[in-house]
Protein backbone atom coordinates (compact mmCIF):
# COMPACT_ATOMS: atom_id res chain seq x y z
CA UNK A 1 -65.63 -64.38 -189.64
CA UNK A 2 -66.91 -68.16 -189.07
CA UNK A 3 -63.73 -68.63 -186.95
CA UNK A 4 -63.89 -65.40 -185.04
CA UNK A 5 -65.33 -67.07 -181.55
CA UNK A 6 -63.96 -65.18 -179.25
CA UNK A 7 -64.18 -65.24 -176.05
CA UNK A 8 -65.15 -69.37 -176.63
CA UNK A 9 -61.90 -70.58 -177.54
CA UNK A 10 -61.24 -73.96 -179.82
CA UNK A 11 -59.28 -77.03 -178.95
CA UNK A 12 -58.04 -79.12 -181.87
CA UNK A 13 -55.14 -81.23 -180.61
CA UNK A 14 -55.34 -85.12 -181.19
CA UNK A 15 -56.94 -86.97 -178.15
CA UNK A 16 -57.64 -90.18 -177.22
CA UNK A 17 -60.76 -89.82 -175.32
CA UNK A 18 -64.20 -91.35 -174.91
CA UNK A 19 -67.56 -89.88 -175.19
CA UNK A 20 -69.58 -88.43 -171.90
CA UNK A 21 -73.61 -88.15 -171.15
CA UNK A 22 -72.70 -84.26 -171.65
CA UNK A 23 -70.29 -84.14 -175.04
CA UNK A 24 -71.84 -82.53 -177.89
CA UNK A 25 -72.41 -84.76 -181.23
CA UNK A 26 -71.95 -84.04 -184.44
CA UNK A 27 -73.64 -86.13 -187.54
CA UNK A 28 -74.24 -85.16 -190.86
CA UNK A 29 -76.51 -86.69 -193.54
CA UNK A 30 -75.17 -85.04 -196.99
CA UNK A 31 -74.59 -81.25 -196.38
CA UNK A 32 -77.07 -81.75 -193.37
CA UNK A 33 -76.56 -81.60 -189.73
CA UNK A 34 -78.14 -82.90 -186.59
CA UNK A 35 -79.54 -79.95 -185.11
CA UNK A 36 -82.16 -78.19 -183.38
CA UNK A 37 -83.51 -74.36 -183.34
CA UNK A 38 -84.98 -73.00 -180.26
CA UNK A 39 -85.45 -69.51 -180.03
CA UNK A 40 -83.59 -68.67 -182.99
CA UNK A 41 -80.55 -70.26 -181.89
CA UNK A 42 -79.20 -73.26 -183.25
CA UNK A 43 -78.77 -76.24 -180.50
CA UNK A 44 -75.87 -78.97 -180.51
CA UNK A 45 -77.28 -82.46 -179.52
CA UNK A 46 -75.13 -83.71 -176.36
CA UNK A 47 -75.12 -87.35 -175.98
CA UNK A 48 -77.77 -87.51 -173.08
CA UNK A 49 -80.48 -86.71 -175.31
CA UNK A 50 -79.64 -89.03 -177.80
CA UNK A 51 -80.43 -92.91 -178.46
CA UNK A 52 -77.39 -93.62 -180.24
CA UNK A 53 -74.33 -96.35 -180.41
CA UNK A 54 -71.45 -94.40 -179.05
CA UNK A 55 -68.62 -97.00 -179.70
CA UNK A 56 -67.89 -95.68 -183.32
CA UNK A 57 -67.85 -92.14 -181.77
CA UNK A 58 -64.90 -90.30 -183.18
CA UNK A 59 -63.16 -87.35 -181.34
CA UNK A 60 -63.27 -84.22 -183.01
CA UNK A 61 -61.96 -81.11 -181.20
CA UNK A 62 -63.36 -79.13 -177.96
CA UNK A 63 -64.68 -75.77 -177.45
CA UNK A 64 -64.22 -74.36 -173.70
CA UNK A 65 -63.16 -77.82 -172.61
CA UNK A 66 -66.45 -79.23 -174.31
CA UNK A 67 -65.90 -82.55 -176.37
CA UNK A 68 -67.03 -82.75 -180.04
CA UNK A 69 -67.41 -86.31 -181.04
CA UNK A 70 -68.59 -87.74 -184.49
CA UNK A 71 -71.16 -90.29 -184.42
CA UNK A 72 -72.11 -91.66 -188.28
CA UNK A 73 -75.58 -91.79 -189.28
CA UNK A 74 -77.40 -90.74 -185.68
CA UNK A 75 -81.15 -90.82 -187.06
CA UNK A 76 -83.46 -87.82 -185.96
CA UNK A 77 -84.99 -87.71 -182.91
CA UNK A 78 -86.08 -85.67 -179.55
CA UNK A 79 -86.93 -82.88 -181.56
CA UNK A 80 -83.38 -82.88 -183.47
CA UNK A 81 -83.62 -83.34 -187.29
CA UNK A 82 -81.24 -82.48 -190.34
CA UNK A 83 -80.89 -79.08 -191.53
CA UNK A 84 -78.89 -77.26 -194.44
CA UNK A 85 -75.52 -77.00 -193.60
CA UNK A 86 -74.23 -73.16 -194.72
CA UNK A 87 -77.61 -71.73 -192.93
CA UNK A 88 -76.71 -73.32 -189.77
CA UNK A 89 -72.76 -71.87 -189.73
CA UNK A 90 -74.37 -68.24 -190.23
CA UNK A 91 -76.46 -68.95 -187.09
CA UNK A 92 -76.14 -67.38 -183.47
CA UNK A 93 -74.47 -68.66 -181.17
CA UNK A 94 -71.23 -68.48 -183.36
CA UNK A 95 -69.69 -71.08 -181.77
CA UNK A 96 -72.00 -73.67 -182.89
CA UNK A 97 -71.51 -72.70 -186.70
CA UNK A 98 -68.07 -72.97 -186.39
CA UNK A 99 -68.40 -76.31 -183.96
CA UNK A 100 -70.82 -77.32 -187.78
CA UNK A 101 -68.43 -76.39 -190.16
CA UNK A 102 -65.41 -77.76 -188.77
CA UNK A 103 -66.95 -81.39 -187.90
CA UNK A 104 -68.15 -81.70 -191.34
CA UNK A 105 -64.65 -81.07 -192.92
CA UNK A 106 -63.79 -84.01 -190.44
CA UNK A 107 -66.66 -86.29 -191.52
CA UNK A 108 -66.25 -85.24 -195.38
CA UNK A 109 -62.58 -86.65 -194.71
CA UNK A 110 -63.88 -89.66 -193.09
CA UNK A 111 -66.25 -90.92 -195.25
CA UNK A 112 -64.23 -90.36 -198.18
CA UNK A 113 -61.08 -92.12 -197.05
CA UNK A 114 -62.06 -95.29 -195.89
CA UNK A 115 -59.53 -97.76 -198.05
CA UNK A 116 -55.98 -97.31 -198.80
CA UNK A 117 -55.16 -95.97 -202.28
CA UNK A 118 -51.98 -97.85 -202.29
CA UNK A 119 -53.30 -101.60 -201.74
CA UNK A 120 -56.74 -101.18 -201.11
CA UNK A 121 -57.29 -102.58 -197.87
CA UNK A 122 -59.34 -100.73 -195.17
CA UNK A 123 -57.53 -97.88 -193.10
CA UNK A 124 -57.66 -97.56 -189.31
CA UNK A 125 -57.45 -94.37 -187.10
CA UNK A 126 -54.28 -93.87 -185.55
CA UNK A 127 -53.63 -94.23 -182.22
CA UNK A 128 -51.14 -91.15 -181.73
CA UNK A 129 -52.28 -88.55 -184.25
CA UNK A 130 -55.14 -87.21 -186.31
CA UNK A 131 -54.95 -89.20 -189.08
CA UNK A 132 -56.14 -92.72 -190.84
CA UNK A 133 -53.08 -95.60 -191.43
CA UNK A 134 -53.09 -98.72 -193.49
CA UNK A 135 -52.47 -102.05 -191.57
CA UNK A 136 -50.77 -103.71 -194.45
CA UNK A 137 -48.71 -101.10 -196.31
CA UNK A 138 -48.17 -98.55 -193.57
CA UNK A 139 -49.69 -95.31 -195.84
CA UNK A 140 -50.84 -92.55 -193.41
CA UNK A 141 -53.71 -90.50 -194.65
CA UNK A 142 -54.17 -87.29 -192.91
CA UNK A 143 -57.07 -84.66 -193.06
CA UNK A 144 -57.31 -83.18 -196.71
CA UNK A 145 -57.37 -79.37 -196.69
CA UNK A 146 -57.51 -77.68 -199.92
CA UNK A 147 -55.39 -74.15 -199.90
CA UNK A 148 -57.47 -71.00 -202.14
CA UNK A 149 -56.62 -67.92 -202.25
CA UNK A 150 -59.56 -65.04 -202.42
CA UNK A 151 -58.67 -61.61 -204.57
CA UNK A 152 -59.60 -58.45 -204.05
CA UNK A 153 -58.68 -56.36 -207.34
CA UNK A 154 -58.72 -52.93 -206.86
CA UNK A 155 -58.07 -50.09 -209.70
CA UNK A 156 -58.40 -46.26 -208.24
CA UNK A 157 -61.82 -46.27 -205.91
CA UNK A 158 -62.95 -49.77 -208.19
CA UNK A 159 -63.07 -53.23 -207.05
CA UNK A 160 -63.55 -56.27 -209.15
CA UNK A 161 -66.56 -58.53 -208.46
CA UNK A 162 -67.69 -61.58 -210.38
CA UNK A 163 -70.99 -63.88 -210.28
CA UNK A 164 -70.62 -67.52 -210.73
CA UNK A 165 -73.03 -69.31 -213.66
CA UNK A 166 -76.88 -69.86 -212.59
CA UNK A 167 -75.52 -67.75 -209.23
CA UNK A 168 -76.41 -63.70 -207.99
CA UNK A 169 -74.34 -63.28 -205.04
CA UNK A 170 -71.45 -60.29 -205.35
CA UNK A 171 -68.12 -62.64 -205.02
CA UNK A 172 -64.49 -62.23 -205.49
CA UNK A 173 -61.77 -63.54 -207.81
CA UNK A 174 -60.96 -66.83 -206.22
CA UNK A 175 -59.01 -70.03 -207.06
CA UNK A 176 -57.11 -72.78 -205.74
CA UNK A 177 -53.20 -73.21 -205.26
CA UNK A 178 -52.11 -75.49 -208.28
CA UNK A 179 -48.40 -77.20 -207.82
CA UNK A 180 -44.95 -75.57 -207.39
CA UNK A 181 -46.16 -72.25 -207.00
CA UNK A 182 -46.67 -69.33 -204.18
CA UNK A 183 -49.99 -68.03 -203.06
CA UNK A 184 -49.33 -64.64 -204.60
CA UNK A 185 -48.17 -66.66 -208.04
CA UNK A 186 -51.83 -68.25 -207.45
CA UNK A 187 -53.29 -65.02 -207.32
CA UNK A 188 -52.10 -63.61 -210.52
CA UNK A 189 -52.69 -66.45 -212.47
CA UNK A 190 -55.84 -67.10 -211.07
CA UNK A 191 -56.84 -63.29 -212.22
CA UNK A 192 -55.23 -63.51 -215.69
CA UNK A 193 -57.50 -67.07 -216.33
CA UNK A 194 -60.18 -65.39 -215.59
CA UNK A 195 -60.35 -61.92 -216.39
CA UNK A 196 -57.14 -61.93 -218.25
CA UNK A 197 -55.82 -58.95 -216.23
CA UNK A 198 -52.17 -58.54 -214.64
CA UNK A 199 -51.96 -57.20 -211.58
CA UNK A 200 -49.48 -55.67 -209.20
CA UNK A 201 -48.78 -54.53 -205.37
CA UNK A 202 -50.27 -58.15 -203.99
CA UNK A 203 -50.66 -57.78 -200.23
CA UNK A 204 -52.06 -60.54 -197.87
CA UNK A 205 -54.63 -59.76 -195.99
CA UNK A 206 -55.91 -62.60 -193.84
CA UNK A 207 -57.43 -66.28 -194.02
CA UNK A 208 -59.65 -68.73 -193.48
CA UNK A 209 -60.69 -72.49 -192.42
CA UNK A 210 -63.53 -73.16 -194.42
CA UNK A 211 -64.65 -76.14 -193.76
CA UNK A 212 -67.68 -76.55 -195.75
CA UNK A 213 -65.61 -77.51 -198.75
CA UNK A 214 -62.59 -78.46 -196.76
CA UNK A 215 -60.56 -75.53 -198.01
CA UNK A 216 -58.18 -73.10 -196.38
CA UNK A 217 -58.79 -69.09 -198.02
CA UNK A 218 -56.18 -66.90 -197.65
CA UNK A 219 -56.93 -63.35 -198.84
CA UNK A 220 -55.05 -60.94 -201.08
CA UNK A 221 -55.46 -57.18 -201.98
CA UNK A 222 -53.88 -56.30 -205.28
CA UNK A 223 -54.28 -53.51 -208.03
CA UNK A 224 -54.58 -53.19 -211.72
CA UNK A 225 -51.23 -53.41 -213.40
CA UNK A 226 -52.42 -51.58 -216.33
CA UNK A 227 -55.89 -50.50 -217.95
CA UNK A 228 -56.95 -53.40 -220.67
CA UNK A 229 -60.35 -55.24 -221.54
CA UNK A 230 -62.14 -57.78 -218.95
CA UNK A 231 -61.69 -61.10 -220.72
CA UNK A 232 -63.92 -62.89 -219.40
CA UNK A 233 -63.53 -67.27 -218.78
CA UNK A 234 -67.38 -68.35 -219.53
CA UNK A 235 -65.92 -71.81 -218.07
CA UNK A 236 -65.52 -70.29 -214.64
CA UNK A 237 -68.02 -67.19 -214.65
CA UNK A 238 -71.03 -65.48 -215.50
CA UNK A 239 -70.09 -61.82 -215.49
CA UNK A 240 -66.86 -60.08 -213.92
CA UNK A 241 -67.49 -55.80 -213.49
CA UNK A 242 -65.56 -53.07 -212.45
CA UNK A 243 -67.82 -51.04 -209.43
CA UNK A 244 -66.97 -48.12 -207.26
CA UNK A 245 -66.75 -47.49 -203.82
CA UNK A 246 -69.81 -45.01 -203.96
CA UNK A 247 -71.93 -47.23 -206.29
CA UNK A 248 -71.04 -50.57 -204.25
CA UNK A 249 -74.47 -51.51 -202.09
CA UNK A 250 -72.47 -53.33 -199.03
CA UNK A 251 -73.30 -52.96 -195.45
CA UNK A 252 -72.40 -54.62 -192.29
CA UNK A 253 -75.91 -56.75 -192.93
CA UNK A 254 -73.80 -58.39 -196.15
CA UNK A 255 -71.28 -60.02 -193.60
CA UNK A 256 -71.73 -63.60 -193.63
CA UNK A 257 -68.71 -64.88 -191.60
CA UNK A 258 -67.26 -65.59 -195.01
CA UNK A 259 -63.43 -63.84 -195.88
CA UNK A 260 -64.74 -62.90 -199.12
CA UNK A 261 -67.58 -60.62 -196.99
CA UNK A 262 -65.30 -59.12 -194.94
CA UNK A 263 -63.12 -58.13 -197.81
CA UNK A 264 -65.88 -56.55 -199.55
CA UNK A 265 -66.51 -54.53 -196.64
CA UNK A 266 -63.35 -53.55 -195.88
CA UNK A 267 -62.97 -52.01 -199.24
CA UNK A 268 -66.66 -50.18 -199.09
CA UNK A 269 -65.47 -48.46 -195.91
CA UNK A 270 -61.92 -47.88 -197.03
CA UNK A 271 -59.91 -49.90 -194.02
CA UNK A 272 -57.75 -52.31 -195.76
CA UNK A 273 -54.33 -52.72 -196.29
């Protein structure tokens, strides 16, 4: 999956640290990032081959002792320009998709939280800890991160897969964690709204950063509680259809890095829990 780096490994404690010729920058225009392709490979600016203003530059996280920094608004240049977002996090090497996905949950958080919603005045980063503080009334904002949970709905050798309005891709039941209740409570709620099935035997699986939208997935198997109609939400989906394991079309060229992929998979080729 996006996270799955291995043997790079990822860094994200708080530092207080400045920017060198060699650190890698991050900057985002939209759902755009500063990037380069050579070779089919996606390329991370480092601050050497950039004209830039590093004394906004915001530490991010490293990856194999290399510095991420944020740097608003860097305009394109030296052969680096702005490219779709999701394309680049499916790109080889790995490391640089994740390195993409996770600085723009940062910079989503950063640009959106720049006053306090208490008093209004402007926040400033902390000095001790990952997070944004207001000078007059003391609120501390820290990086939004939206839990989800993703459902795999099995009945006999059937899973359940849905299409979202105006959308073709093959996805899962999904849905976020509302108030004062568990992920599995999400789960079968989130499958009754929108299907208006119960279901039974809900088993974690595994999850997720997902930075893109700033969410955190966890996945769940469950099963059919009892045979009954598809009742379908319009509001939330285009079609929702039982398909067996034989008839399912899903090979390891479907994995995108995404847990919804791999849970797809893992049910084609009968290896889940």
């Amino acid at each position: 999956m996006i996270q799955d780096i291995a043997p790079h490994t990822f860094d994200n404690a708080f530092q207080k640290i400045l920017p060198s010729p060699e650190s890698y920058i991050l900057s985002f225009r939209g759902k755009e990032a500063l990037s380069q392709y050579k070779n089919d490979q996606i390329c991370c600016p480092r601050a050497k081959e950039l004209d830039l203003d590093l004394s906004q530059a915001i530490y991010l996280f490293s990856i194999d002792q290399d510095p991420y920094f944020l740097v608003m608004h860097v305009p394109e240049q030296n052969h680096y320009a702005y490219h779709e977002l999701r394309p680049l996090t499916r790109s080889e090497p790995h490391h640089f998709g994740f390195a993409y996905a996770t600085g723009f949950h940062l910079y989503d958080w950063y640009r959106n939280r720049r006053f306090c919603g208490r008093c209004g005045k402007a926040l400033i980063p902390s000095q001790t800890e990952r997070a944004l503080v207001c000078p007059a009334c003391g609120v501390i904002e820290y990086p939004r991160i939206f839990p989800a949970v993703i459902i795999a709905l099995t009945h006999q050798d059937q899973i359940l897969l849905a299409q979202y309005p105006g959308r073709s891709k093959q996805v899962l039941l999904a849905g976020f964690v509302e108030i004062g209740e568990t992920l599995e409570e999400t789960v079968a709620r989130e499958v009754y709204e929108e299907v208006g099935l119960h279901v039974k035997n809900i088993r974690y699986y595994k999850s997720q950063p997902w930075g893109i939208v700033s969410d955190v997935l966890a996945g769940f198997y469950c099963e059919l509680d009892h045979d009954g109609p598809i009742r379908l939400d319009t509001n939330e989906l285009q079609t929702a259809y039982w398909i067996s394991r034989a008839d399912l079309l899903y090979g390891k060229e479907n994995l995108d890095g995404s847990l919804t992929s791999e849970m797809i998979y893992r049910f084609k080729i009968n290896d889940y829990r």
